[in-house]
N, C-alpha and C. Protein backbone atom coordinates (compact mmCIF):
# COMPACT_ATOMS: atom_id res chain seq x y z
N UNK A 1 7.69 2.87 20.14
CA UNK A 1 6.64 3.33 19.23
C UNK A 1 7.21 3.32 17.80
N UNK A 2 6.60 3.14 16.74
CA UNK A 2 6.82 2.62 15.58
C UNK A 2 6.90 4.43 15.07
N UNK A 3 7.76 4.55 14.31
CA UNK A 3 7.99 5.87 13.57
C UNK A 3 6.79 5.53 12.21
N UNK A 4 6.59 6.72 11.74
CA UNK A 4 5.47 6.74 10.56
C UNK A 4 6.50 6.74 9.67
N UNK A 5 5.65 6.74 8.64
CA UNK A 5 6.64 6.34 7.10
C UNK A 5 7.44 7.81 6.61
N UNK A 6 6.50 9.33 7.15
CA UNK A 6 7.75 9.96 6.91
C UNK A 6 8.65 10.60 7.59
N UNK A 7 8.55 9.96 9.21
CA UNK A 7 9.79 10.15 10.05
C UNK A 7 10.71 8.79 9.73
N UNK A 8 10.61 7.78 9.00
CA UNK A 8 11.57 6.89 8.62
C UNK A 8 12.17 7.31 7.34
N UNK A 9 11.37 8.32 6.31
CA UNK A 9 12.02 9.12 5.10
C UNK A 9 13.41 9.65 5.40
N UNK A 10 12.33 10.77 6.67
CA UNK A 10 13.59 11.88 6.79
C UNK A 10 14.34 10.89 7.48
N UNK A 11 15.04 10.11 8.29
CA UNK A 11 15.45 9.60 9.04
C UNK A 11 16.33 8.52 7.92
N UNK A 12 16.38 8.14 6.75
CA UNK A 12 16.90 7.66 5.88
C UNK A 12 17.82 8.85 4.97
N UNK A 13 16.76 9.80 4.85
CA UNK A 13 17.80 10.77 4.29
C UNK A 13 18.93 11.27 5.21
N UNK A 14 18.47 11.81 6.46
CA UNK A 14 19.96 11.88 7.15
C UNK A 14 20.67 10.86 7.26
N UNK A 15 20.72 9.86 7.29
CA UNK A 15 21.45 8.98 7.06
C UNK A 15 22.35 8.49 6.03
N UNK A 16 21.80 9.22 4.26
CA UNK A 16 21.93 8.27 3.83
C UNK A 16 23.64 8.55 2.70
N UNK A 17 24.16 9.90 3.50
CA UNK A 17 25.95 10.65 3.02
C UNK A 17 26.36 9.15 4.04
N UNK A 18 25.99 8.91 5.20
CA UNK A 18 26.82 7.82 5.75
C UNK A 18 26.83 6.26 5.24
N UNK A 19 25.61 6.06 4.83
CA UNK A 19 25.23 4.51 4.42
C UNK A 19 25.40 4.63 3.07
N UNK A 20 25.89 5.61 2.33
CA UNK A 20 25.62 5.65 0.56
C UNK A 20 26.56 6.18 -0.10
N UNK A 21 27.51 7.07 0.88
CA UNK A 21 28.58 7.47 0.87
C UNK A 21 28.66 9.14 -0.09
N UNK A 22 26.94 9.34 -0.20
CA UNK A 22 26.91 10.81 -0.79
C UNK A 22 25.42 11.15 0.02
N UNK A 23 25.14 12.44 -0.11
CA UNK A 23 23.87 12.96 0.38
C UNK A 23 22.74 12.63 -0.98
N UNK A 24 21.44 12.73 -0.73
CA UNK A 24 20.44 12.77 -1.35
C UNK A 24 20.80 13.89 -2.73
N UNK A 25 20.61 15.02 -2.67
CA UNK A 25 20.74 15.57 -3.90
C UNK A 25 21.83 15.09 -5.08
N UNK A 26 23.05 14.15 -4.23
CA UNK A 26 23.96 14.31 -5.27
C UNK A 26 23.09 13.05 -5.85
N UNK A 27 22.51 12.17 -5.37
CA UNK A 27 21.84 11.08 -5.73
C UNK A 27 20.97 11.14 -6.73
N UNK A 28 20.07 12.40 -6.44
CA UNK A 28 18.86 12.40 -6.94
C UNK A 28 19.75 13.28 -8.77
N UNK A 29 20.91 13.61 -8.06
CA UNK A 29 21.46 14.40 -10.05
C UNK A 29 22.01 12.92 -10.52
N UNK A 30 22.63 11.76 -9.62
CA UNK A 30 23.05 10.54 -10.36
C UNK A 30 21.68 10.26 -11.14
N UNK A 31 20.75 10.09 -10.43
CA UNK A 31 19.45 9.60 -11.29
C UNK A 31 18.55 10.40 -12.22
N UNK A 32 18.65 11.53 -11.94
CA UNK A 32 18.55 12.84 -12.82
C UNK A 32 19.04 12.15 -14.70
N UNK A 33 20.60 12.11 -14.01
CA UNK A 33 21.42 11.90 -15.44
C UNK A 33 21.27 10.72 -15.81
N UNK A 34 21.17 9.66 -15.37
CA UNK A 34 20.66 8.31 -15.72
C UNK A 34 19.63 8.24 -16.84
N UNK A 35 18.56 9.06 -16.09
CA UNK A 35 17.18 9.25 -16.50
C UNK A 35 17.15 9.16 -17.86
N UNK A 36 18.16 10.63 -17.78
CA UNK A 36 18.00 11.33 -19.63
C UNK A 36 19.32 11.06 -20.30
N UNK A 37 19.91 10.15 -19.94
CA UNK A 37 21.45 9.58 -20.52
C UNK A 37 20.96 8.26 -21.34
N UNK A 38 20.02 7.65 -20.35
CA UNK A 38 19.59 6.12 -20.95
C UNK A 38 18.12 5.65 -20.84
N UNK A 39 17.21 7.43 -20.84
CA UNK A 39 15.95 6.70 -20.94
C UNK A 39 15.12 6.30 -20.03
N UNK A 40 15.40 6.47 -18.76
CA UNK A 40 15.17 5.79 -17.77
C UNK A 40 13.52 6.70 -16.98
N UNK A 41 12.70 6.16 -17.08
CA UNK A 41 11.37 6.48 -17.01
C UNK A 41 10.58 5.87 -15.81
N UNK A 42 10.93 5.02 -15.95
CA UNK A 42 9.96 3.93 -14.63
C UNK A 42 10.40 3.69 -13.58
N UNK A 43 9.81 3.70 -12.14
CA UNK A 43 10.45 3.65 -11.32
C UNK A 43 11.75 2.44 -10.66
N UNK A 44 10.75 1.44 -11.23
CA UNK A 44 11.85 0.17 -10.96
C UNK A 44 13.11 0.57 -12.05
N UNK A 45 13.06 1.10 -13.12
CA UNK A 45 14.41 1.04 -13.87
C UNK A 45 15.47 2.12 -13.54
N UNK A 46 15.10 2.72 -12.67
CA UNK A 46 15.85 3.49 -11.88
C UNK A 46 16.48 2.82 -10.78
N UNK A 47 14.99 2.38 -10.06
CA UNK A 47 15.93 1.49 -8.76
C UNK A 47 17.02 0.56 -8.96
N UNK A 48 16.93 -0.08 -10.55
CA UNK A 48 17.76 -1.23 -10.82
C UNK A 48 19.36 -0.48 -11.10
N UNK A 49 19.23 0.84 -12.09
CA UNK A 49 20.59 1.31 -12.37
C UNK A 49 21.03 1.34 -11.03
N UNK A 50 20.51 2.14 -10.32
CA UNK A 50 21.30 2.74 -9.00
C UNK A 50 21.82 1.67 -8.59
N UNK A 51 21.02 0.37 -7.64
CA UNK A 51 21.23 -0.82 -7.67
C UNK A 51 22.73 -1.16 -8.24
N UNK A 52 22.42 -1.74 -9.39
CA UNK A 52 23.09 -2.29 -10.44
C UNK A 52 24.82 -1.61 -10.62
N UNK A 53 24.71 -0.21 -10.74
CA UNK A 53 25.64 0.85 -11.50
C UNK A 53 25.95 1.18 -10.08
N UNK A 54 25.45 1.74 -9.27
CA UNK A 54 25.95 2.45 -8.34
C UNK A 54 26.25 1.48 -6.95
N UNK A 55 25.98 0.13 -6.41
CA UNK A 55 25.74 -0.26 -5.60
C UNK A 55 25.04 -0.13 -4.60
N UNK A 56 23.98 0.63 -4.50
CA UNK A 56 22.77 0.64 -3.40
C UNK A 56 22.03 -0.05 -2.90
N UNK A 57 21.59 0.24 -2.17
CA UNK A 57 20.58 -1.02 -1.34
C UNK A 57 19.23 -0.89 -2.05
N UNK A 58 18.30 -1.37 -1.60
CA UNK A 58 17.09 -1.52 -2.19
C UNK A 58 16.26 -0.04 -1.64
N UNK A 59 16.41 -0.31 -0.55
CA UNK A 59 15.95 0.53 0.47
C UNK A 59 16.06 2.40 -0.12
N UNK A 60 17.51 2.75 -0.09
CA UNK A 60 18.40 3.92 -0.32
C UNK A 60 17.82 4.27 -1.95
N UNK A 61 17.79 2.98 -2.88
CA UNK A 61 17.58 3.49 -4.38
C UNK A 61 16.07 3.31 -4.78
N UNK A 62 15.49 3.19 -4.04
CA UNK A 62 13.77 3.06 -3.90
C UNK A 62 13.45 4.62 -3.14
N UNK A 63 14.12 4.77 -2.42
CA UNK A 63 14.20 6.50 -1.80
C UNK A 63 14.17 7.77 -2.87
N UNK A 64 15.69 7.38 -3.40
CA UNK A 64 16.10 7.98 -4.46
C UNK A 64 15.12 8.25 -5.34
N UNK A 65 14.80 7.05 -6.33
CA UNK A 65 13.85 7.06 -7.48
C UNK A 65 12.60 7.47 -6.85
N UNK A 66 11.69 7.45 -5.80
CA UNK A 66 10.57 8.28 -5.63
C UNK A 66 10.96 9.66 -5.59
N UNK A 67 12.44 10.34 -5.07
CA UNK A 67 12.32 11.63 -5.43
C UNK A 67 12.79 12.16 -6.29
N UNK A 68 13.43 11.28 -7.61
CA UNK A 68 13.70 11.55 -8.81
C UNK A 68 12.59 12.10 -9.57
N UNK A 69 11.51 10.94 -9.20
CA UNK A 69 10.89 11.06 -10.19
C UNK A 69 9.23 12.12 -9.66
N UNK A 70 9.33 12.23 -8.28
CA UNK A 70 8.72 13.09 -7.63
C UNK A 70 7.38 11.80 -7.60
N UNK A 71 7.19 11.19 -7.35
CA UNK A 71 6.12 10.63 -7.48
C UNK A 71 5.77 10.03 -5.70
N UNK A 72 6.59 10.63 -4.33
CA UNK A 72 6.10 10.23 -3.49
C UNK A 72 5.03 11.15 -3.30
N UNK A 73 4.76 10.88 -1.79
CA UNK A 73 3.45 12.06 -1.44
C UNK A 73 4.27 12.96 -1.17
N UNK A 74 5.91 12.88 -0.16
CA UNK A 74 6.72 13.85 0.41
C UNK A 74 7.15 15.35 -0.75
N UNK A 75 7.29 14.48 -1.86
CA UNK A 75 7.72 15.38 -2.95
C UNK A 75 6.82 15.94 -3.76
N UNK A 76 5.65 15.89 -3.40
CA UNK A 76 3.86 16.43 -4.28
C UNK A 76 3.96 17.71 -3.99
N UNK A 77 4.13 18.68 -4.12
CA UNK A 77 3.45 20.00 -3.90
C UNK A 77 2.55 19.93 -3.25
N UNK A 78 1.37 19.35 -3.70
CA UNK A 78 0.18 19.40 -2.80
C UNK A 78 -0.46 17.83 -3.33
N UNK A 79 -0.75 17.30 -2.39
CA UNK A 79 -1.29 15.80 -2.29
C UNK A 79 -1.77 15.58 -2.70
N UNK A 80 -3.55 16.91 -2.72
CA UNK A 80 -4.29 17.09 -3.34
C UNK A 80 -4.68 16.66 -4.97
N UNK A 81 -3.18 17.26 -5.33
CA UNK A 81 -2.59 17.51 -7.01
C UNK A 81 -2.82 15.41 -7.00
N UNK A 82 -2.85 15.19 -6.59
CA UNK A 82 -2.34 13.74 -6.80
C UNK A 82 -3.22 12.95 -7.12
N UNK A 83 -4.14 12.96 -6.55
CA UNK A 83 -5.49 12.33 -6.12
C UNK A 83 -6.35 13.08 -7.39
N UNK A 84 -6.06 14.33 -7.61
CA UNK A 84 -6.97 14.81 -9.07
C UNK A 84 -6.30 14.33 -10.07
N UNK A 85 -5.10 13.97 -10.56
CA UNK A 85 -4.31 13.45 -11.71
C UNK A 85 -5.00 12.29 -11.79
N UNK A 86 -5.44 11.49 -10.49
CA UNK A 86 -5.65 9.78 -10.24
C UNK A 86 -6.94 9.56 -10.82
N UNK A 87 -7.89 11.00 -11.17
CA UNK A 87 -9.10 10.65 -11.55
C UNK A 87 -9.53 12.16 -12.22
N UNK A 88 -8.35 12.48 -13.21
CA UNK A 88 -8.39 12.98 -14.55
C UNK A 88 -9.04 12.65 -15.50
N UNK A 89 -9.58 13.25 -15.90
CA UNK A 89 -9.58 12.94 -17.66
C UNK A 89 -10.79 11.34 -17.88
N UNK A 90 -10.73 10.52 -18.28
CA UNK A 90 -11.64 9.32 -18.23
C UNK A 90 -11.76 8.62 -17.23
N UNK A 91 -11.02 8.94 -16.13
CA UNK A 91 -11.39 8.15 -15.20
C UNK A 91 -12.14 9.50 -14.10
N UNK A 92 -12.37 10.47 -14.28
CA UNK A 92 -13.08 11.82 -13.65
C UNK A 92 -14.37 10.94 -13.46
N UNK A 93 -15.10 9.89 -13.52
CA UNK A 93 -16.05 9.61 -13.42
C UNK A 93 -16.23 8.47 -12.10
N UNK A 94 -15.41 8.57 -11.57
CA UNK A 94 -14.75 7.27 -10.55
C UNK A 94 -14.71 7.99 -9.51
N UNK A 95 -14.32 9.25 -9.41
CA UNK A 95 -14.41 10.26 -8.61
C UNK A 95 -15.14 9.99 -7.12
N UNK A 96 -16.38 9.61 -7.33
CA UNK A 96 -17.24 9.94 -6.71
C UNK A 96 -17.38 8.24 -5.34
N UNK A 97 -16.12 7.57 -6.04
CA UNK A 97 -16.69 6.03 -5.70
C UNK A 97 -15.32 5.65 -4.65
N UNK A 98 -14.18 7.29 -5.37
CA UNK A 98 -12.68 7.14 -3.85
C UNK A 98 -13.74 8.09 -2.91
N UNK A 99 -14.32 9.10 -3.24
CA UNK A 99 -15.34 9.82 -1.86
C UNK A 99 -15.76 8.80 -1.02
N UNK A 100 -16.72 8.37 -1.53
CA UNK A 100 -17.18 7.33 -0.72
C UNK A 100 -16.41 6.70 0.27
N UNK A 101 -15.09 5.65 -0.74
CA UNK A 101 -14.44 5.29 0.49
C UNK A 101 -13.77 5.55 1.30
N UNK A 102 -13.41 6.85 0.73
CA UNK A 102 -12.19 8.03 1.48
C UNK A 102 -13.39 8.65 2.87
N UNK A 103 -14.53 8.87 3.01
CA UNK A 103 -15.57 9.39 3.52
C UNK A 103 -15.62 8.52 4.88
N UNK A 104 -15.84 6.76 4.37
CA UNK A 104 -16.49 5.50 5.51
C UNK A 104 -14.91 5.37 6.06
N UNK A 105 -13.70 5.33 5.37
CA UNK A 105 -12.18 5.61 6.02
C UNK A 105 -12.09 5.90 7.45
N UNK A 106 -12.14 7.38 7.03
CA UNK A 106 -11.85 8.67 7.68
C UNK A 106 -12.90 8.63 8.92
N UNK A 107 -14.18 8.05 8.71
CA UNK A 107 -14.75 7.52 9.88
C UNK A 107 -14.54 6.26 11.05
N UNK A 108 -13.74 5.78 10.94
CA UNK A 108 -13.01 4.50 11.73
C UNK A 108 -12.20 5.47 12.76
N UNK A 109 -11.48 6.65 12.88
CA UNK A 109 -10.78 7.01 13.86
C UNK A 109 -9.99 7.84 13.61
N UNK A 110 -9.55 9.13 14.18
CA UNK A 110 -8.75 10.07 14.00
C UNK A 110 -7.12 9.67 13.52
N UNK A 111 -7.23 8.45 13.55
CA UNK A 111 -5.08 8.29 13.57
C UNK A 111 -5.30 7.20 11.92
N UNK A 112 -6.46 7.04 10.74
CA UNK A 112 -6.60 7.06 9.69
C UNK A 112 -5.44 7.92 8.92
N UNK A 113 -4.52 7.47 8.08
CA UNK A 113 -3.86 8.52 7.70
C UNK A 113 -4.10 8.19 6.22
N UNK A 114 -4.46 9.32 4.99
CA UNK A 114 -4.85 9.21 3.88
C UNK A 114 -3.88 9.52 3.30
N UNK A 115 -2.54 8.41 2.46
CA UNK A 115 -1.70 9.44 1.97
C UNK A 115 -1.70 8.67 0.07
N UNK A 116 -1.75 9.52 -0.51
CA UNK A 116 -2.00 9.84 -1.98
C UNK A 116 -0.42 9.65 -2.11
N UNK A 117 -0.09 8.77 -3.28
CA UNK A 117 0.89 8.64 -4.30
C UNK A 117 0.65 8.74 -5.30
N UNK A 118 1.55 8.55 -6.35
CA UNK A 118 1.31 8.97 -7.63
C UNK A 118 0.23 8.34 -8.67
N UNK A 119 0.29 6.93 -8.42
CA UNK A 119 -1.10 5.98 -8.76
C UNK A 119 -2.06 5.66 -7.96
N UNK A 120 -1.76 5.99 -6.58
CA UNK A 120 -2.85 4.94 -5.80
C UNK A 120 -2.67 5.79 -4.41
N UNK A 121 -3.58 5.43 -3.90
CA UNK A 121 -3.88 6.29 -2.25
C UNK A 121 -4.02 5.31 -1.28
N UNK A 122 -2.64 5.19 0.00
CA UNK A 122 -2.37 4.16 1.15
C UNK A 122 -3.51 4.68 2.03
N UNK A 123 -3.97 3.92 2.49
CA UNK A 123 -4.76 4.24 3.60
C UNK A 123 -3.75 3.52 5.21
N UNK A 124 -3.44 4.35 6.02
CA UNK A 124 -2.47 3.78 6.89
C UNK A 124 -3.14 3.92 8.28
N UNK A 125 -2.66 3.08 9.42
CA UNK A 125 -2.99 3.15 10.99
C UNK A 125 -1.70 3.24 11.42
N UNK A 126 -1.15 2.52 12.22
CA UNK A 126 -0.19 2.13 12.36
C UNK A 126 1.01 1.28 11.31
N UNK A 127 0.34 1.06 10.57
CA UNK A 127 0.65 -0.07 8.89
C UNK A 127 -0.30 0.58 8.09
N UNK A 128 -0.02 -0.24 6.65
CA UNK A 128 -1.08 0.23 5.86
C UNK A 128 -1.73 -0.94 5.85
N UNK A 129 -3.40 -0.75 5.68
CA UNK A 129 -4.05 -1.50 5.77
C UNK A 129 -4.94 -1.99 4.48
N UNK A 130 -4.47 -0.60 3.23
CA UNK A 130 -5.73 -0.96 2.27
C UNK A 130 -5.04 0.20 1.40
N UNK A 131 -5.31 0.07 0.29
CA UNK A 131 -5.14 1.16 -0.71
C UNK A 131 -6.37 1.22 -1.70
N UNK A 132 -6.66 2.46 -2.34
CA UNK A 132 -7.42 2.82 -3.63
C UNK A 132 -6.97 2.99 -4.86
N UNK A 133 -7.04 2.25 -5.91
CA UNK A 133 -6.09 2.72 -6.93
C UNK A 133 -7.35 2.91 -8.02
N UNK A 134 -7.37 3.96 -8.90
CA UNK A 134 -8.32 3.42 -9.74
C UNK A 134 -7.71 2.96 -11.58
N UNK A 135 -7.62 1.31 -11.52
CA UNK A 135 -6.88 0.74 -12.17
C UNK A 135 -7.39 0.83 -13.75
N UNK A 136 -8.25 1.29 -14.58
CA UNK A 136 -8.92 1.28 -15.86
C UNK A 136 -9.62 2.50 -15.64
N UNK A 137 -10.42 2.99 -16.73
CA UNK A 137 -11.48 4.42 -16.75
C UNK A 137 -12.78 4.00 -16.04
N UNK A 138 -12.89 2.41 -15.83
CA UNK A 138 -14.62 1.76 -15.38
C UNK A 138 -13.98 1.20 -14.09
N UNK A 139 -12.88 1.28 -13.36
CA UNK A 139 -13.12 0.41 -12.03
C UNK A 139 -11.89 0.71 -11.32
N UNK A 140 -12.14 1.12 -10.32
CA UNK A 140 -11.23 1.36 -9.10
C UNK A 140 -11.31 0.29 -8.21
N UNK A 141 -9.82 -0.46 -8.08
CA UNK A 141 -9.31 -1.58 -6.86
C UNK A 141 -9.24 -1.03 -5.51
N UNK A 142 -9.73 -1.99 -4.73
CA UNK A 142 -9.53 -1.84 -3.29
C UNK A 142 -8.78 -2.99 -2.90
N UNK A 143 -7.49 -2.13 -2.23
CA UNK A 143 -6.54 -3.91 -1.87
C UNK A 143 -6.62 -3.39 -0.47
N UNK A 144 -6.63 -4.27 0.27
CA UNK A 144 -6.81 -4.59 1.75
C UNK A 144 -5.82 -5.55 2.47
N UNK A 145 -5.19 -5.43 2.99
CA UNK A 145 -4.68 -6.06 3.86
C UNK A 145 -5.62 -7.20 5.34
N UNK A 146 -5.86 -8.32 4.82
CA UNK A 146 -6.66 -9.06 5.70
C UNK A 146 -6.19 -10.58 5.58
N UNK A 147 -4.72 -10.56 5.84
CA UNK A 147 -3.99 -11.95 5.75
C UNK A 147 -4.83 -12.63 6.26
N UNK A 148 -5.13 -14.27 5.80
CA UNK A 148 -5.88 -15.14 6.51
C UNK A 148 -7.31 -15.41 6.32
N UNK A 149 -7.58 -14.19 5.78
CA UNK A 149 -9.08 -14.20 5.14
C UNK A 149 -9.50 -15.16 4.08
N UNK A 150 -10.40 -15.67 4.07
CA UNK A 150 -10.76 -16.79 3.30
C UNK A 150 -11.04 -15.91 1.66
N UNK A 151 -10.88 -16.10 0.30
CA UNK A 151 -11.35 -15.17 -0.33
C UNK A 151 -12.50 -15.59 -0.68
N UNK A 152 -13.62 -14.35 -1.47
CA UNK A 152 -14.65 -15.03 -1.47
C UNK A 152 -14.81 -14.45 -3.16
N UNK A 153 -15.97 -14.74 -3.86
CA UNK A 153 -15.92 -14.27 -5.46
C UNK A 153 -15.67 -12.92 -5.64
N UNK A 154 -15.99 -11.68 -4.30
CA UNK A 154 -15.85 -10.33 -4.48
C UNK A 154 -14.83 -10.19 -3.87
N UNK A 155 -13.89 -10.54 -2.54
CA UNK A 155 -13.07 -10.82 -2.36
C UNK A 155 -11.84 -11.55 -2.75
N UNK A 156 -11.21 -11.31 -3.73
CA UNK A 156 -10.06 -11.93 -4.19
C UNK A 156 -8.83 -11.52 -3.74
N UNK A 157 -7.78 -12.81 -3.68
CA UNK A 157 -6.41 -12.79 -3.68
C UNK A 157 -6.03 -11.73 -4.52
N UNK A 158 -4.95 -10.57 -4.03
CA UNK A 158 -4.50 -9.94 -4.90
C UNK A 158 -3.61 -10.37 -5.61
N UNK A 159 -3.04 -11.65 -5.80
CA UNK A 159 -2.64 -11.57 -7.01
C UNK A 159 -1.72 -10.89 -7.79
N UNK A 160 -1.06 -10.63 -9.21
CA UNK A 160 -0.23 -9.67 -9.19
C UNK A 160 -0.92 -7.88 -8.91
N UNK A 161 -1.80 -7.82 -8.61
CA UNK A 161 -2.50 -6.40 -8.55
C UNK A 161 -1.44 -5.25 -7.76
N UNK A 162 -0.96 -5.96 -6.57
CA UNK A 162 0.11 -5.26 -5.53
C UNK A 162 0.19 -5.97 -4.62
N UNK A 163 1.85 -6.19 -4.36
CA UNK A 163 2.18 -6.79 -3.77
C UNK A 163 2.10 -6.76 -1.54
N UNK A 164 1.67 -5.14 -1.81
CA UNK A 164 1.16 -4.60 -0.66
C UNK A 164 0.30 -5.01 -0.11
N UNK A 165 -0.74 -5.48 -0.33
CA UNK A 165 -2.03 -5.69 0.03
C UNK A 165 -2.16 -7.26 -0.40
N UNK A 166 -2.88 -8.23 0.48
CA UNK A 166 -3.50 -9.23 0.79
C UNK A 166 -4.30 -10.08 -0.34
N UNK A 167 -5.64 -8.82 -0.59
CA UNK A 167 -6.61 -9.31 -1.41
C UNK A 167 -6.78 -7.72 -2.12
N UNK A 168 -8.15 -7.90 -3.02
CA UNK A 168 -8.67 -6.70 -3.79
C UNK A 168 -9.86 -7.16 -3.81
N UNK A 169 -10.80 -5.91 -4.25
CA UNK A 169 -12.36 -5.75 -4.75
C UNK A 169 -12.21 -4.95 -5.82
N UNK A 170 -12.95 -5.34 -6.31
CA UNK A 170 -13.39 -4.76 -7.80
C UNK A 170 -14.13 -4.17 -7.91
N UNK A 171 -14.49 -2.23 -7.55
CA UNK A 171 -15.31 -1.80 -7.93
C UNK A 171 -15.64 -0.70 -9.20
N UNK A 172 -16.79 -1.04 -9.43
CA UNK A 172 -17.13 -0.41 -10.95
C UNK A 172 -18.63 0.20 -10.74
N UNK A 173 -18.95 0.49 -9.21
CA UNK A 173 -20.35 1.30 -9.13
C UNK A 173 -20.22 2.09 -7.83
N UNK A 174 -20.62 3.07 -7.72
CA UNK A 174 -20.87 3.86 -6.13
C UNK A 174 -21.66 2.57 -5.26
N UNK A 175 -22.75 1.99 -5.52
CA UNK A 175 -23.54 0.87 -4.70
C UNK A 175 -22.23 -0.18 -4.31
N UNK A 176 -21.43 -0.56 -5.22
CA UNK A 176 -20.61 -1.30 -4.25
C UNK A 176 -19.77 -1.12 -3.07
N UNK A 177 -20.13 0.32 -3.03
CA UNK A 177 -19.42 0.84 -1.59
C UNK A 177 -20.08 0.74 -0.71
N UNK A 178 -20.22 -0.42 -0.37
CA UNK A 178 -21.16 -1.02 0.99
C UNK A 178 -21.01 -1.86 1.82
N UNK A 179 -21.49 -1.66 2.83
CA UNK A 179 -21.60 -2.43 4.46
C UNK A 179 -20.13 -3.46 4.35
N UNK A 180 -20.88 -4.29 3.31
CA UNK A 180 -19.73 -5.78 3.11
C UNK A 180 -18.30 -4.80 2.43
N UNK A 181 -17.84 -3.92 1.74
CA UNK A 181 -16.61 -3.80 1.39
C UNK A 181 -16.04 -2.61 2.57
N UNK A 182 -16.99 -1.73 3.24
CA UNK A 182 -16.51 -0.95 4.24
C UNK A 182 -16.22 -1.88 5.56
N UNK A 183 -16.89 -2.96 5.43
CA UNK A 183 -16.20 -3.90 6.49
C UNK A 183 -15.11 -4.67 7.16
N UNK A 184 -14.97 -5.09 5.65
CA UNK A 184 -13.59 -5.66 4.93
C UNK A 184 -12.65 -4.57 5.58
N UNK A 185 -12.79 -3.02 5.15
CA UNK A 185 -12.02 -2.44 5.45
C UNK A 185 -11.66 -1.81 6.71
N UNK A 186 -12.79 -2.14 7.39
CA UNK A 186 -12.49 -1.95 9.12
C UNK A 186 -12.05 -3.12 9.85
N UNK A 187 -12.01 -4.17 9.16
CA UNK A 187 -11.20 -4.90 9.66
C UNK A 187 -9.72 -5.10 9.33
N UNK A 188 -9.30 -4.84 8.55
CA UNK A 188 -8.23 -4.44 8.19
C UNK A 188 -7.67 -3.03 8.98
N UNK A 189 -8.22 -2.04 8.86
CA UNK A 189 -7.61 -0.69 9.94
C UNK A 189 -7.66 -1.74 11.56
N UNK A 190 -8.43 -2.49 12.22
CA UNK A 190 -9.24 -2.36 13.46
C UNK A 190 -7.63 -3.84 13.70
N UNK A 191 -7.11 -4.37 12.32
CA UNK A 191 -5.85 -5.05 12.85
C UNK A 191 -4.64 -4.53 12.29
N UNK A 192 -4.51 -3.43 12.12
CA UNK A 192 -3.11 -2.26 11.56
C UNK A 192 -2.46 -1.68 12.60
């Protein structure tokens, strides 16, 4: 049986005084001091020092920098908090168009798992199958995972959008949350 993404967390962190040759906290003060020594703000430019400066794997300094910078779901206080930051302020109006799809989701099957990051919300089964990000103040992306799919004009290749996901939709209305894009997305969960 495939472990979920945060029994492979914890399961990296115990691991990772043996594979890294220190525990997590002393890690997370290497990147701590990095941070505010040289500026270091973004997540990839973290992963690269550690990388780079410290010799880490991709894996171990991609760990690290999500709990540097607190931006997994594991390290949220509350998840919740996450998903309201994601549709703060000018994009508070978009609100109503992750309901929707968070709503037709959550209806496909109890083992749906909704997990909120710092920009964007995985929608997972067994894999992830699709994410919500809402990318501008007028339009929230739907990337989907549906390798093989032909794209169509509302269906597009994702492209550089994320490298996670397959294709994207472009929505910019509550009406586009329909039949044809909740489909898309049950087919994607119904092969996760």
């Amino acid at each position: 049986m495939a472990k979920s993404p945060e029994e492979m967390t914890a399961s990296m962190i115990a691991n990772m005084a043996e594979k890294t040759g220190k525990p997590l906290d002393e890690w997370l003060a290497i990147a701590r001091q990095a941070m505010k020594a040289h500026g270091l703000a973004k997540h990839g430019e973290i992963v690269k020092h550690l990388k780079d400066e410290h010799g880490m794997t991709h894996g171990y300094a991609n760990l690290a920098a999500h709990k540097a910078l607190e931006s997994d779901a594991g390290s949220a206080a509350n998840t919740d908090d996450l998903v309201e930051a994601q549709y703060a302020g000018e994009r508070a109006g978009l609100r109503p168009i992750y309901d929707a799809i968070i709503n037709a989701v959550t209806g496909f099957g109890a083992d749906v798992e909704v997990a909120p990051k710092k920009a964007y919300v995985s929608l997972r089964r067994a894999k992830q199958f699709a994410i919500v990000q809402p990318s501008t103040k007028t339009r929230v992306d739907v990337g989907i995972n549906c390798k093989g799919r032909e794209t169509t004009a509302r269906l597009e290749a994702s492209g550089s959008f994320n490298s996670m996901v397959s294709h994207r939709v472009r929505v910019e209305d509550l009406k586009q949350v329909d039949k044809e894009l909740i489909g898309w997305l049950k087919d994607a969960y119904t092969g996760a």
